[in-house]
N, C-alpha and C. Protein backbone atom coordinates (compact mmCIF):
# COMPACT_ATOMS: atom_id res chain seq x y z
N UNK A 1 76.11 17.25 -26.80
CA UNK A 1 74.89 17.36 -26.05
C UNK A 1 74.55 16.05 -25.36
N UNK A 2 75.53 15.14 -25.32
CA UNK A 2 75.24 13.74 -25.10
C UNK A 2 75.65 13.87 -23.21
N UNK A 3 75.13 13.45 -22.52
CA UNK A 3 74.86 13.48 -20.60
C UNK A 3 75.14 11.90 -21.00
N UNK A 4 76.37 11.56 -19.91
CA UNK A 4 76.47 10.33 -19.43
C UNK A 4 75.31 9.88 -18.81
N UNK A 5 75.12 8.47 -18.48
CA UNK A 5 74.17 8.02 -18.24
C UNK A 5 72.61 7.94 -18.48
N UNK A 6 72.27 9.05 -19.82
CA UNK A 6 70.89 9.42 -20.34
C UNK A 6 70.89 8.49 -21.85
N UNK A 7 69.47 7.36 -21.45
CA UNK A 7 69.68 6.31 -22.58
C UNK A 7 68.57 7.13 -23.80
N UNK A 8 68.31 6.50 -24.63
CA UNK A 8 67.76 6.84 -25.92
C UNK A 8 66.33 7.12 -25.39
N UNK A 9 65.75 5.58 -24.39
CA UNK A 9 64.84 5.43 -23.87
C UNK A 9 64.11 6.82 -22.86
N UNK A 10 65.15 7.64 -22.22
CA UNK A 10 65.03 8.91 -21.99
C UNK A 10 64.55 9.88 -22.31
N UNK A 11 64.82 9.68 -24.10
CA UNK A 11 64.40 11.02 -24.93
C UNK A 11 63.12 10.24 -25.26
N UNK A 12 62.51 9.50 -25.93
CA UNK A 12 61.44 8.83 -26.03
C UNK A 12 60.33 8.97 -24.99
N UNK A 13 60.84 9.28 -23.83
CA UNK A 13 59.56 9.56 -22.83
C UNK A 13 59.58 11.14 -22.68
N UNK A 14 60.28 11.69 -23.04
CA UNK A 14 60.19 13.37 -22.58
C UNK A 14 59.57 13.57 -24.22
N UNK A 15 59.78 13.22 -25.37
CA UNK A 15 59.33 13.42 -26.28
C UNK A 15 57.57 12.68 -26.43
N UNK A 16 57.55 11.95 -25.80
CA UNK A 16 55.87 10.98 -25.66
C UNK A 16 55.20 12.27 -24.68
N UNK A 17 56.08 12.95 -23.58
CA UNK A 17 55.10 13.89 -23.01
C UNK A 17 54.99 15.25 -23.34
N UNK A 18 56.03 15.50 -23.79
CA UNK A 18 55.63 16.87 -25.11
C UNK A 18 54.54 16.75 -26.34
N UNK A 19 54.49 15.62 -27.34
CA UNK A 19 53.91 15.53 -27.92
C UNK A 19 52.19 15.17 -27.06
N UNK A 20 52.13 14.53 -25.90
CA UNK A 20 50.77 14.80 -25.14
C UNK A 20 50.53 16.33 -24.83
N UNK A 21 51.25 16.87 -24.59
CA UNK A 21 51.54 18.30 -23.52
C UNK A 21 51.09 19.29 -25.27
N UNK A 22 51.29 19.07 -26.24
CA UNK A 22 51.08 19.93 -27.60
C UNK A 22 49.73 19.36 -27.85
N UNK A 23 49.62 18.02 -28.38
CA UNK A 23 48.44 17.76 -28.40
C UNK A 23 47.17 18.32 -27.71
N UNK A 24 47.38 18.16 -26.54
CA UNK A 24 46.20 18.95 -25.21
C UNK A 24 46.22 20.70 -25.89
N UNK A 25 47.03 21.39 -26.14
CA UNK A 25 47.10 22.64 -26.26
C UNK A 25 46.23 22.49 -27.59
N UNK A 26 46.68 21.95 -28.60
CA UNK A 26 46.10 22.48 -29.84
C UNK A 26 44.41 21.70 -29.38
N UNK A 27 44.27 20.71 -28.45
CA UNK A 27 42.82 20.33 -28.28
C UNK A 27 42.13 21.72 -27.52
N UNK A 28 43.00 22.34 -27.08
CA UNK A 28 42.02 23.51 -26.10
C UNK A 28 41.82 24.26 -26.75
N UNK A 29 42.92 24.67 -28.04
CA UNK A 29 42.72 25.77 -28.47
C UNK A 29 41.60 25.56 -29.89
N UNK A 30 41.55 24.11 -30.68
CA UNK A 30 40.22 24.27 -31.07
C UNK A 30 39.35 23.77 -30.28
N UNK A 31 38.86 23.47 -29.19
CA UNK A 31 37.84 22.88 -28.47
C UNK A 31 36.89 24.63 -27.55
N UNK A 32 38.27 25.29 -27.85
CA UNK A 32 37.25 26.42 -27.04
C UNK A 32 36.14 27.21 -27.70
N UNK A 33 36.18 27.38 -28.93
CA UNK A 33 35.13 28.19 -29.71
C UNK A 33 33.68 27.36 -29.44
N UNK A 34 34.13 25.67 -29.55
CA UNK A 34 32.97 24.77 -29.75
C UNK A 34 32.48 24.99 -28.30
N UNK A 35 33.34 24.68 -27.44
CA UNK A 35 32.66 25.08 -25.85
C UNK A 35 31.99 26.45 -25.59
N UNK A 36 31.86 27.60 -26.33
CA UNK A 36 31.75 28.83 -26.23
C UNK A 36 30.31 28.56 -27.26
N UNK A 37 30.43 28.32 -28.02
CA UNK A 37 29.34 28.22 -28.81
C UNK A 37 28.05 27.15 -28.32
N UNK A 38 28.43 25.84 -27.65
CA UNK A 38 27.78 25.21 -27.16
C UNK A 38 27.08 25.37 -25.69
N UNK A 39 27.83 26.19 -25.06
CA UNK A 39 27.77 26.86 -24.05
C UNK A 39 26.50 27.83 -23.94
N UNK A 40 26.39 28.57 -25.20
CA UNK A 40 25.63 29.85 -25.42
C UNK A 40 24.38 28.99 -25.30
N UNK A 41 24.45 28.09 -26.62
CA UNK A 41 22.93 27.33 -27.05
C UNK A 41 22.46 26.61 -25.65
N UNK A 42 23.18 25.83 -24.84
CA UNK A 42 22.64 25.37 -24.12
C UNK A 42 21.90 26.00 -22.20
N UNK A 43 22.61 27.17 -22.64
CA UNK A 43 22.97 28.24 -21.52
C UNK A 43 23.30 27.86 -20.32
N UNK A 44 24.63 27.46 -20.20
CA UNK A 44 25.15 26.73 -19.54
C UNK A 44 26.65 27.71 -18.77
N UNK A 45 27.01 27.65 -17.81
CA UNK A 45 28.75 28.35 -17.70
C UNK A 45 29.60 27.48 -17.03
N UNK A 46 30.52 28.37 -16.92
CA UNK A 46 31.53 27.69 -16.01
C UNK A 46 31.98 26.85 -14.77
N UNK A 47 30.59 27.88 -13.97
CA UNK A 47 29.70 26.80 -12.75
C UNK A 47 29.28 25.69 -12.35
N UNK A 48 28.45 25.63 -14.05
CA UNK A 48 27.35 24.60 -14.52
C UNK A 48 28.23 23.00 -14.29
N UNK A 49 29.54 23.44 -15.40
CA UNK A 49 30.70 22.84 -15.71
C UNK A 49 31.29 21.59 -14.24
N UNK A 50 31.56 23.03 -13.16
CA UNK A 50 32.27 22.61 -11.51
C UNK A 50 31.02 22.08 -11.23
N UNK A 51 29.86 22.10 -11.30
CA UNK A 51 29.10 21.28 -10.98
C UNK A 51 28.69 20.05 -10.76
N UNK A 52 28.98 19.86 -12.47
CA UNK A 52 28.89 18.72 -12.44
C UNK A 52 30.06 17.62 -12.37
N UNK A 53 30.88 18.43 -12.86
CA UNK A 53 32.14 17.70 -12.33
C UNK A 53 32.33 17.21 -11.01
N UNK A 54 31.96 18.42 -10.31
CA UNK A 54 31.85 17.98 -8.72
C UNK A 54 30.84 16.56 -8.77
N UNK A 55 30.01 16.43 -9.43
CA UNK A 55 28.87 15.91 -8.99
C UNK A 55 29.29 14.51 -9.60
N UNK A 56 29.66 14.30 -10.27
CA UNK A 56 30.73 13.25 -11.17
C UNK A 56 32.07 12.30 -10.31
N UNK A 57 32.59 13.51 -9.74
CA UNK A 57 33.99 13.23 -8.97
C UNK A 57 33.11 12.25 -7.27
N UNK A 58 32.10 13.22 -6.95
CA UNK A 58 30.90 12.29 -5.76
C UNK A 58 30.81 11.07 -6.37
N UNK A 59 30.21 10.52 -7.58
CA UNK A 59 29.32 9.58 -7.79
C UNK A 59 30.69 8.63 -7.74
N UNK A 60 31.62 9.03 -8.68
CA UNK A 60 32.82 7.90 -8.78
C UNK A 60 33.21 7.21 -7.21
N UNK A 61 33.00 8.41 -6.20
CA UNK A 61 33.95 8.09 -4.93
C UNK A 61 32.62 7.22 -4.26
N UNK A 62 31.66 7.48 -3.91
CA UNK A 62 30.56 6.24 -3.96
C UNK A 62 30.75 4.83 -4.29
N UNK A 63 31.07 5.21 -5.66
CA UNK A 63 31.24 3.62 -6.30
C UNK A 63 32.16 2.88 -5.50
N UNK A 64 33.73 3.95 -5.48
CA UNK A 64 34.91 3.56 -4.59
C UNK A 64 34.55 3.18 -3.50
N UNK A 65 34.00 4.01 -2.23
CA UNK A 65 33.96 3.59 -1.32
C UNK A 65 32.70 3.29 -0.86
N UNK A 66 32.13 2.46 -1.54
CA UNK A 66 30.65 1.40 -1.15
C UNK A 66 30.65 0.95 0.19
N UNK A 67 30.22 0.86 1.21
CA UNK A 67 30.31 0.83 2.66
C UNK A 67 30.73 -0.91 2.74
N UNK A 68 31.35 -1.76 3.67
CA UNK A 68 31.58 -2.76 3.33
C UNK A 68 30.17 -3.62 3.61
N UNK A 69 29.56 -2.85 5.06
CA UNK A 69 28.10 -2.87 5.67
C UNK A 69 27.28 -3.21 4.65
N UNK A 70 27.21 -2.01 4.22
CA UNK A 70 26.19 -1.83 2.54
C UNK A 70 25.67 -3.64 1.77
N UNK A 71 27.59 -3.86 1.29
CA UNK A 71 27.77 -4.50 0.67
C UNK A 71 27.46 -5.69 1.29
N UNK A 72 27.68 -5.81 2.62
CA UNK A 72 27.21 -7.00 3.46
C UNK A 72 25.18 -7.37 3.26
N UNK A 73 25.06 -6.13 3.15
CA UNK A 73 23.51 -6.09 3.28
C UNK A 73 22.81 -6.83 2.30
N UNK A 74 23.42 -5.83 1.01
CA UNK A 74 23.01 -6.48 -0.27
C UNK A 74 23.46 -8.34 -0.55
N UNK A 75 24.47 -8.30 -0.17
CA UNK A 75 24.79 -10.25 -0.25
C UNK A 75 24.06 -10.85 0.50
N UNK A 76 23.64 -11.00 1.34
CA UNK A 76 22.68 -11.12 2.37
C UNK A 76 21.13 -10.91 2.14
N UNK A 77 20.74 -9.77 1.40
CA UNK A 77 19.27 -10.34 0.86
C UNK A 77 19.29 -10.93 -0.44
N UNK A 78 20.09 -10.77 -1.02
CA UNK A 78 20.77 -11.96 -2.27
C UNK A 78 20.93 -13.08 -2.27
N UNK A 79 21.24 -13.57 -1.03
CA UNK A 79 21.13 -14.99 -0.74
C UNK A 79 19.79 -15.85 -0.20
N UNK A 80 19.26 -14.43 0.97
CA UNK A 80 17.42 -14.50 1.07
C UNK A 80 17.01 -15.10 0.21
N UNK A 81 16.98 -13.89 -0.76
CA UNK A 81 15.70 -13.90 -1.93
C UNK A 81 15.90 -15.13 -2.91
N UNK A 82 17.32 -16.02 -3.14
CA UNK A 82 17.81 -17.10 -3.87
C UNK A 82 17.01 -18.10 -3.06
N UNK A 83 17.38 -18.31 -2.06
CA UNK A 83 16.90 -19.16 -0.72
C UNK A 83 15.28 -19.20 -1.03
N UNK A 84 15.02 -18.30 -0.92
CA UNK A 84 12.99 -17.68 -0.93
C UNK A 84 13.19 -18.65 -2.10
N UNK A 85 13.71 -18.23 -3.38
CA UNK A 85 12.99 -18.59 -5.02
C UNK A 85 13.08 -20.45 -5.05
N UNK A 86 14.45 -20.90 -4.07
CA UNK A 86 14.55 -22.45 -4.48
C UNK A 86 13.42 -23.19 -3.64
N UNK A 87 13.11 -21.79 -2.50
CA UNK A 87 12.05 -22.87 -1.46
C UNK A 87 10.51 -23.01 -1.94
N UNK A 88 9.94 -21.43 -2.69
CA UNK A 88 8.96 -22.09 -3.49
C UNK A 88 9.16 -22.99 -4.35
N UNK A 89 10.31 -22.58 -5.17
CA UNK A 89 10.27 -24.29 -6.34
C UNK A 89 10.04 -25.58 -5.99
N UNK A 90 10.88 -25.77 -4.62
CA UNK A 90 10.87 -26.86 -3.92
C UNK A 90 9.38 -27.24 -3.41
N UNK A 91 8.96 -26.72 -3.09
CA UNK A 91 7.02 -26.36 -2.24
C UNK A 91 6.17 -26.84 -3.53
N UNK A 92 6.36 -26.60 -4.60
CA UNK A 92 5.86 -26.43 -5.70
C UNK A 92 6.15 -27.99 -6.45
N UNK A 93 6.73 -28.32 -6.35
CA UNK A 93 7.46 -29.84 -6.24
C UNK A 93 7.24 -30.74 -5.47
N UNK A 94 7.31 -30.46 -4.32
CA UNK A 94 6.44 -31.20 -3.33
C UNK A 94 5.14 -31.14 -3.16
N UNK A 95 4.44 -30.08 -3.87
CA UNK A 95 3.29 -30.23 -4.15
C UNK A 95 2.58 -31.79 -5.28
N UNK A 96 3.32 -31.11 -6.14
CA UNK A 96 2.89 -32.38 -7.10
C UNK A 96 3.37 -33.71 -6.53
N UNK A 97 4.72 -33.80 -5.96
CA UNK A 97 4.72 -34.96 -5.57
C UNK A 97 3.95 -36.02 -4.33
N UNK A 98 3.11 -34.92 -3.79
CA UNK A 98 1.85 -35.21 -3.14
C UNK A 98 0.52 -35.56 -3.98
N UNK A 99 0.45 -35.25 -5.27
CA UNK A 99 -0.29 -34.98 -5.96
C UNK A 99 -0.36 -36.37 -7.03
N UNK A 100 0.69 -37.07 -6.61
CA UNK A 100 1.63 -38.01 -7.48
C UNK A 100 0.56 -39.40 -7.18
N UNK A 101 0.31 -39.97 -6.39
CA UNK A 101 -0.88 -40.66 -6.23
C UNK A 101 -2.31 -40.58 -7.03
N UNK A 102 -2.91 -39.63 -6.84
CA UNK A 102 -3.91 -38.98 -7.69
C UNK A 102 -4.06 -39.16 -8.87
N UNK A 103 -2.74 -38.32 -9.89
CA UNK A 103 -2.34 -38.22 -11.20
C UNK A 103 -2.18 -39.99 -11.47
N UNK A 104 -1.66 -40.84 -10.84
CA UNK A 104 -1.20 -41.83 -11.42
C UNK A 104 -2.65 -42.75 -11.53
N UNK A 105 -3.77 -42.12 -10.56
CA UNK A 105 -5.00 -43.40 -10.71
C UNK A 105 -5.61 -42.52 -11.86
N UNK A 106 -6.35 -41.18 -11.74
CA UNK A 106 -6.79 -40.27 -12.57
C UNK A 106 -6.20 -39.97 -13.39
N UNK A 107 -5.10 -39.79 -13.80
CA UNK A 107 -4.61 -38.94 -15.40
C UNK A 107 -3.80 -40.01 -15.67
N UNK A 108 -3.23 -41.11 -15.25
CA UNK A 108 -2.70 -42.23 -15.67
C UNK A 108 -1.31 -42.05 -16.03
N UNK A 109 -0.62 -41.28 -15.03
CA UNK A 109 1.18 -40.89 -15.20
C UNK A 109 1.24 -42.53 -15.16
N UNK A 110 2.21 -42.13 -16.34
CA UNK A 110 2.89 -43.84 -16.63
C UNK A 110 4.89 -43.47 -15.84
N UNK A 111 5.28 -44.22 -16.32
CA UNK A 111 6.73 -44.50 -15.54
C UNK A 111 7.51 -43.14 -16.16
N UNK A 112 7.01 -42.74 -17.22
CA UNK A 112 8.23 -41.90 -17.50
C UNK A 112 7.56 -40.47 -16.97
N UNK A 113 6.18 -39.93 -16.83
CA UNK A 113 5.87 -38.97 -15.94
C UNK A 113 6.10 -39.17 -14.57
N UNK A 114 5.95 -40.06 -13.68
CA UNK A 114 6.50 -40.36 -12.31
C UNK A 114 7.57 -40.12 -12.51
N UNK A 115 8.22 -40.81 -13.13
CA UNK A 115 10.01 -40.37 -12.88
C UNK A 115 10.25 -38.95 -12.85
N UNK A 116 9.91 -38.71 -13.87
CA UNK A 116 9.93 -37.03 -13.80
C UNK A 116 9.24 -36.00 -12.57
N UNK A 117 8.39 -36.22 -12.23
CA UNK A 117 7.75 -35.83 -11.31
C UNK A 117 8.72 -36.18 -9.56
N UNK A 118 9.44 -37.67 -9.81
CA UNK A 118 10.28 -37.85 -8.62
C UNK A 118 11.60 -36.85 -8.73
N UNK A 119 12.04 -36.84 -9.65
CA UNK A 119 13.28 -36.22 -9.92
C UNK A 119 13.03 -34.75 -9.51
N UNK A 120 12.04 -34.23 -10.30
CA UNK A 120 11.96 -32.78 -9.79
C UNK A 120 11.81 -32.26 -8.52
N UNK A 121 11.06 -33.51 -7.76
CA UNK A 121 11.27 -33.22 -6.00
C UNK A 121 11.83 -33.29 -5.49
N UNK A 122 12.98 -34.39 -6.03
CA UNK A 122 14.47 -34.71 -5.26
C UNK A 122 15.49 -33.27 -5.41
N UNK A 123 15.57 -33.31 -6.82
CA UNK A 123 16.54 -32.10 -7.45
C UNK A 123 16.00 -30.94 -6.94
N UNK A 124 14.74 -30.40 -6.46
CA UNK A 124 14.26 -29.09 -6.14
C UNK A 124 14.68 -29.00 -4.53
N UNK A 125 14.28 -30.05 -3.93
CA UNK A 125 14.63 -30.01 -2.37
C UNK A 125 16.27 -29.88 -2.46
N UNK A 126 17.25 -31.00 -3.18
CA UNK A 126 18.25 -30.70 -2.73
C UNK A 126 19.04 -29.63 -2.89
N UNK A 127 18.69 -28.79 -4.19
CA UNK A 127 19.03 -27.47 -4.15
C UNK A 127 18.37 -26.56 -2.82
N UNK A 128 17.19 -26.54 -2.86
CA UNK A 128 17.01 -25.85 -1.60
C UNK A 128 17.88 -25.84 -0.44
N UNK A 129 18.07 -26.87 -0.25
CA UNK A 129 19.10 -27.21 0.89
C UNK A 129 20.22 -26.91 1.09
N UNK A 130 20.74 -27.66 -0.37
CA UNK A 130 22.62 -26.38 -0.74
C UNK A 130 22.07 -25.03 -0.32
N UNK A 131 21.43 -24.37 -1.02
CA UNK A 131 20.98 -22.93 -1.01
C UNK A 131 21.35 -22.37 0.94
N UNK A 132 20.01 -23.32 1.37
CA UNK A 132 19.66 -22.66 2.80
C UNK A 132 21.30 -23.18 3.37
N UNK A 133 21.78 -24.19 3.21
CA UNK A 133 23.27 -24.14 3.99
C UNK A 133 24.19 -23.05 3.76
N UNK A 134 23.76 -22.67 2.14
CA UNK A 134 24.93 -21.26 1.88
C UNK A 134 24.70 -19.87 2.50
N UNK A 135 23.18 -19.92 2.59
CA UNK A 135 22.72 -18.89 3.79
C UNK A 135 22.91 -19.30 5.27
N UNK A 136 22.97 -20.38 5.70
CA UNK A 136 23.37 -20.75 6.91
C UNK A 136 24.83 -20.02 7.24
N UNK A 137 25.53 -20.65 6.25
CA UNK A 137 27.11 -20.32 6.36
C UNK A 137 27.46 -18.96 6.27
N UNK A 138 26.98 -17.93 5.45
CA UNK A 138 26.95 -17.11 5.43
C UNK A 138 26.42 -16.01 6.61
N UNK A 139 25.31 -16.25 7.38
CA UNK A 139 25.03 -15.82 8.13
C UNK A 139 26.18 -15.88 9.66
N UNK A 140 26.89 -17.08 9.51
CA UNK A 140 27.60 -17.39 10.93
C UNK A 140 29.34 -16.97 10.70
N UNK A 141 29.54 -16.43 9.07
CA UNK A 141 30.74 -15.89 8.65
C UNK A 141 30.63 -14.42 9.18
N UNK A 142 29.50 -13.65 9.13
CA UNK A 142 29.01 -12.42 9.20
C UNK A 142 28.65 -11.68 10.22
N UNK A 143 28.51 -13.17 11.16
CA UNK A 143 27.23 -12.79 12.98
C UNK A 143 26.45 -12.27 12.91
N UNK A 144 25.60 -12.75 11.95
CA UNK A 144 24.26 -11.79 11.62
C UNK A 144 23.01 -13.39 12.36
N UNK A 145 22.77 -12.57 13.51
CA UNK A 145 21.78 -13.14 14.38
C UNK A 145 20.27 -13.58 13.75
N UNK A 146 19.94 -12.59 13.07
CA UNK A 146 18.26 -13.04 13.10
C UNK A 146 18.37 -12.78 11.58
N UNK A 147 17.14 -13.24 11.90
CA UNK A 147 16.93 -13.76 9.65
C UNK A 147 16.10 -12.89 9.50
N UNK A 148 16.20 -11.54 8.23
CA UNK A 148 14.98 -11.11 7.87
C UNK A 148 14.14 -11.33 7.73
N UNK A 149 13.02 -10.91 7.28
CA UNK A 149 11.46 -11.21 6.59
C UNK A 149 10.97 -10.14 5.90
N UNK A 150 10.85 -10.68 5.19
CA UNK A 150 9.75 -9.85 3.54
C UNK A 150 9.64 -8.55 3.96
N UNK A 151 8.98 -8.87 5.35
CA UNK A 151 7.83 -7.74 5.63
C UNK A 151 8.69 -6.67 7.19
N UNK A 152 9.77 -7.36 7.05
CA UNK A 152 10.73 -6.21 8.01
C UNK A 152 11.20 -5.17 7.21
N UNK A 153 11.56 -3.97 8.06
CA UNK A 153 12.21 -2.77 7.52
C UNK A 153 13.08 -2.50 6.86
N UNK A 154 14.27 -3.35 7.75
CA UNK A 154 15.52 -3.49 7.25
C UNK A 154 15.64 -4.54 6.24
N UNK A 155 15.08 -5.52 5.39
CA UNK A 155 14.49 -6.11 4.64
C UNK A 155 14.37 -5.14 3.59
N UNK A 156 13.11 -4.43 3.73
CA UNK A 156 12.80 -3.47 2.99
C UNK A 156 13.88 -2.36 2.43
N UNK A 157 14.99 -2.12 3.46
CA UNK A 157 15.57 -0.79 3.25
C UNK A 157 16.75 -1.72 2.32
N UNK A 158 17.27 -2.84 2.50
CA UNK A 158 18.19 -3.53 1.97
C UNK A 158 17.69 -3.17 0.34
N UNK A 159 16.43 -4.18 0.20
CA UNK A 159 15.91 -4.50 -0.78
C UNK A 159 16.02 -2.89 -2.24
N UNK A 160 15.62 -1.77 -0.96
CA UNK A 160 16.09 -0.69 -2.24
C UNK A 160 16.91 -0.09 -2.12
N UNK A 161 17.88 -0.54 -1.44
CA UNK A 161 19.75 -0.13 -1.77
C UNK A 161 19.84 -1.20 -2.84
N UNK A 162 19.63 -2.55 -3.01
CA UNK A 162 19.70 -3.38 -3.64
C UNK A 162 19.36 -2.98 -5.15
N UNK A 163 18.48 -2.46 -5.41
CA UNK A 163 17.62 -2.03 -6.38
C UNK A 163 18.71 -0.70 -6.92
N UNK A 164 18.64 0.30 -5.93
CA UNK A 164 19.45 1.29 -6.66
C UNK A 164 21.31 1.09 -7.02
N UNK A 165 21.50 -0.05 -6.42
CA UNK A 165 22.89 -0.18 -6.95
C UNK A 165 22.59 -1.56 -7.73
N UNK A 166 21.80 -1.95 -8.08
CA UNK A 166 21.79 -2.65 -9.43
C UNK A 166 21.48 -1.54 -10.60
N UNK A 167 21.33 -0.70 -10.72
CA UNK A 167 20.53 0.54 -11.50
C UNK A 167 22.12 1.47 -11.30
N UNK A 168 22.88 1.83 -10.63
CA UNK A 168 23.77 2.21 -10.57
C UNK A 168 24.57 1.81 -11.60
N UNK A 169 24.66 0.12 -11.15
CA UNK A 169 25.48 -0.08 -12.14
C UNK A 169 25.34 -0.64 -13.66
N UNK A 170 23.78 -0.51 -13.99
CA UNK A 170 22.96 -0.71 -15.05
C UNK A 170 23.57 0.38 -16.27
N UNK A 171 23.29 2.00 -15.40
CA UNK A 171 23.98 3.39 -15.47
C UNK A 171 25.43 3.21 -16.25
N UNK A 172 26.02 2.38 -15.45
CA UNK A 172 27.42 2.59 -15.60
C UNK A 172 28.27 2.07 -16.79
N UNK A 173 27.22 0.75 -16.81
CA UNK A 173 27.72 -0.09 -18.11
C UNK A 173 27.45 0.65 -19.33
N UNK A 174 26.10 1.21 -18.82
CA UNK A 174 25.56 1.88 -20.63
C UNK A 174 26.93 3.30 -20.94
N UNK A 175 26.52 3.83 -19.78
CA UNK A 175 27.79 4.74 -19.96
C UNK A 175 28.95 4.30 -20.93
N UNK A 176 29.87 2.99 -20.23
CA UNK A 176 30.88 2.58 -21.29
C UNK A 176 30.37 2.30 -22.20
N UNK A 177 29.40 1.49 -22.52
CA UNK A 177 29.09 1.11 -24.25
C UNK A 177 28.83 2.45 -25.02
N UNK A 178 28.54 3.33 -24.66
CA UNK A 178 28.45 4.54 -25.57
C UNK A 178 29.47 5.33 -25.76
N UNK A 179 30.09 5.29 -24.79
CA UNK A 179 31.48 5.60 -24.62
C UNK A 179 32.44 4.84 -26.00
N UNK A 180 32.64 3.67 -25.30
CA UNK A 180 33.07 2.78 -26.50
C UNK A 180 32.37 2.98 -27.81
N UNK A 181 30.67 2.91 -28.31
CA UNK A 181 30.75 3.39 -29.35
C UNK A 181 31.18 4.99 -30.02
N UNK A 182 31.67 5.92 -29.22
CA UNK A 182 31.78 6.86 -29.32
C UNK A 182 32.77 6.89 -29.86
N UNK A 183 34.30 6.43 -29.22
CA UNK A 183 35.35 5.83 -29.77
C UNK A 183 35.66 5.23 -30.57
N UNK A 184 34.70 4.15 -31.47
CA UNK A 184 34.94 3.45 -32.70
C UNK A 184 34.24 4.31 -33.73
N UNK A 185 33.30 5.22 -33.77
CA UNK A 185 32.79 6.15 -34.30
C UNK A 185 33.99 7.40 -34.70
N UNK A 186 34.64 7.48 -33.84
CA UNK A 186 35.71 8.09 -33.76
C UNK A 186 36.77 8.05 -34.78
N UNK A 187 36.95 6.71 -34.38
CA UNK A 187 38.03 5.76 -35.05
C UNK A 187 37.91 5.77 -36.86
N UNK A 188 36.77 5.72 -36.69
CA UNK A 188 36.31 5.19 -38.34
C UNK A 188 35.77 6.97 -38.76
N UNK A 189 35.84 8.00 -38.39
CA UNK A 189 35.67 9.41 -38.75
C UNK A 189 34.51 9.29 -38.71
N UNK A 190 34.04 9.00 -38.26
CA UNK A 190 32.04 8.92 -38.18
C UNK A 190 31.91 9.95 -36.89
N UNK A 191 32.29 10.69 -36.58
CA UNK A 191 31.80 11.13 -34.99
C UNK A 191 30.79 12.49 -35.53
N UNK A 192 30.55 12.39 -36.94
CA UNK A 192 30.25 13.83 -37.25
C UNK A 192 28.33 13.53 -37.97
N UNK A 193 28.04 12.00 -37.72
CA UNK A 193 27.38 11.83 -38.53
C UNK A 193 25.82 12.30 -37.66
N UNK A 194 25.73 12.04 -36.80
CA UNK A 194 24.29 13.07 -36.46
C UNK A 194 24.06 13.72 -36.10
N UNK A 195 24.78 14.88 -37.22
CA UNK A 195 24.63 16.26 -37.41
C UNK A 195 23.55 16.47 -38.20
């Protein structure tokens, strides 16, 4: 029964897909009573099933093909809103360090509150600055002409694509962790315990 040229390694993979190909059978054949029974209680069919599958097989191809646009959008008020957060800090910093005169006759900042107070204006502006150059750069990688604002549309419409694909993929992670605990539950014969 021995075929020239057929190595050991041969039978090892036709035998790895029989033993999948049996496995699956004996999973259908006890998995169908439980689907029939679970089916009833939840009143659910076959439909229900293509449904959501369909609706499953959508969400995955979404994920896949995220518009590159989209994705441009969201990096882009991501870098905004970073930009926005270092420029109040910075404002907020330069506040006090206007304020820095005052404090030093009235509240009596000695050398080691000044210092501190200088540092935080230096370090807050110069981040700002990295920041707004990385939005600079970014904007002239992209040819994106005009700079949003808070209170524009497309601003706005970014902001809750932004929102729902952080939540998308909020969704997605929990998905695997339950998943994964589902599987070590599994693992350890626990899958039966909150019954």
């Amino acid at each position: 029964m021995y075929t020239k040229g057929v190595g050991l390694e041969d039978f090892k993979e036709c035998n790895f897909i029989f033993q999948n190909y049996r496995q699956a059978l004996n999973r259908i054949t006890s998995d169908t009573p439980q689907l029939a029974a679970l089916s009833a209680k939840l009143k659910t069919t076959g439909t229900d099933y293509k449904a959501y599958l369909q609706a499953e097989r959508e969400h995955l191809q979404a994920l896949q093909l995220e518009a590159e646009m989209v994705q441009k959008a969201m990096d882009y008020l991501e870098l905004l809103m970073k930009t926005e957060g270092f420029k109040k800090e910075s404002n907020l910093a330069a506040n006090e360090y206007k304020k820095l005169d005052y404090n030093i006759i009235n509240n009596g900042y000695q050398k080691k509150e000044i210092q501190a107070v200088c540092t935080c204006y230096r370090t807050t502006f110069m981040c700002y600055k990295v920041q707004e150059e990385e939005l600079t750069h970014y904007k002239e990688e992209h040819d994106i002409d005009t700079c949003w604002l808070p209170d524009s549309t497309v601003y706005k419409e970014a902001q809750k694509l932004l929102v729902k694909h952080s939540y998308r993929h909020s969704v997605d992670h929990l998905e695997r962790l339950i998943v994964q605990r589902l599987f070590e539950l599994t693992k350890l014969g626990m899958n039966g315990v909150g019954k």
